[in-house]
Protein backbone atom coordinates (compact mmCIF):
# COMPACT_ATOMS: atom_id res chain seq x y z
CA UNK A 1 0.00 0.00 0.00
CA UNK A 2 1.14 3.64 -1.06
CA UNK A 3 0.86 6.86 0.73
CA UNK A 4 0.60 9.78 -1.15
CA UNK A 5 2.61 12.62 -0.19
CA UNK A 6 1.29 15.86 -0.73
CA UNK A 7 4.06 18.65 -0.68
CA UNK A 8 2.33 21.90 0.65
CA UNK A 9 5.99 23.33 0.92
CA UNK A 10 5.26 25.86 -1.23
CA UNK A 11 1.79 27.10 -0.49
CA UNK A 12 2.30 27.59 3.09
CA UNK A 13 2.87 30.44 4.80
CA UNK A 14 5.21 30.06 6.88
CA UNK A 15 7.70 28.27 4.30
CA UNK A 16 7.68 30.94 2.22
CA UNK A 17 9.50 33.55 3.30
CA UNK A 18 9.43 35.73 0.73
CA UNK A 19 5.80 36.34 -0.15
CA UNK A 20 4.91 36.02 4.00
CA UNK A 21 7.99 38.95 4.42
CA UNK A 22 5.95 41.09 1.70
CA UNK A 23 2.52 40.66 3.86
CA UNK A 24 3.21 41.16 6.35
CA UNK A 25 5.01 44.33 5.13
CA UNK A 26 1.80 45.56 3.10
CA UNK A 27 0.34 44.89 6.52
CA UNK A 28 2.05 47.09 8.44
CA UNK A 29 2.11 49.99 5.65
CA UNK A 30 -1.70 49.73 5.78
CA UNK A 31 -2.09 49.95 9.62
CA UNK A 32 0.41 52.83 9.86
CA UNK A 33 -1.46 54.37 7.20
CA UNK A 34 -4.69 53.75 8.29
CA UNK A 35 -3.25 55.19 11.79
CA UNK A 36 -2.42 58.53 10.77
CA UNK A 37 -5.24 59.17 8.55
CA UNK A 38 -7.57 58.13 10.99
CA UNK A 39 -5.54 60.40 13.59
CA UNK A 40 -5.62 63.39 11.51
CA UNK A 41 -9.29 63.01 10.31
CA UNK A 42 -9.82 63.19 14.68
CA UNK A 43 -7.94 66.15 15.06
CA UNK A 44 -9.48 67.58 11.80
CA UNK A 45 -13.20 67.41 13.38
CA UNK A 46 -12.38 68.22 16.80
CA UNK A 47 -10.39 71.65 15.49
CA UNK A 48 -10.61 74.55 17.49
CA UNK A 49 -13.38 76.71 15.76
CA UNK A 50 -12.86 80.21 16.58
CA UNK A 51 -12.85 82.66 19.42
CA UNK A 52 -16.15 82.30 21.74
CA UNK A 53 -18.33 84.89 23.43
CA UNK A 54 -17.96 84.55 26.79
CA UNK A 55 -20.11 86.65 29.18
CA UNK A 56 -17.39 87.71 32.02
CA UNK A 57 -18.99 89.33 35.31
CA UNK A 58 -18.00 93.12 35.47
CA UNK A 59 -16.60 92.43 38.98
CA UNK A 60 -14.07 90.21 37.82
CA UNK A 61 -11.78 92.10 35.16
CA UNK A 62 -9.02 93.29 35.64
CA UNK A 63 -10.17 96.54 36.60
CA UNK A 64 -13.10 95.80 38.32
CA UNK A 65 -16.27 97.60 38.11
CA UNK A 66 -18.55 97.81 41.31
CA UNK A 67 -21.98 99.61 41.37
């Protein structure tokens, strides 16, 4: 009786080096990518919008004014 031998040498991943060296490399492009567009879309909607109008009490300035 034969056994077949099946050779899965070269469609594994970790026995090629090669094309598992480039994936993981296109992997980490995409996630450092993905990181900093995601980080500047954040700081791009949380911006700082302009000078508000704040109401300050008269009796706080710096020169205070009392009735």
């Amino acid at each position: 009786m034969q056994q077949e031998i099946i050779d899965n040498s070269k469609k594994d991943f970790a026995h090629n080096w090669v094309s598992s060296s480039r994936f993981v490399w296109y992997c980490q492009v995409f996630l450092v990518l993905a990181f900093v567009l995601g980080g500047c879309y954040s700081l791009y909607s949380h911006r700082y919008k302009g000078k508000p109008d704040v109401n300050v009490p008269e009796n706080t300035l710096y020169n205070p004014k009392y009735k």
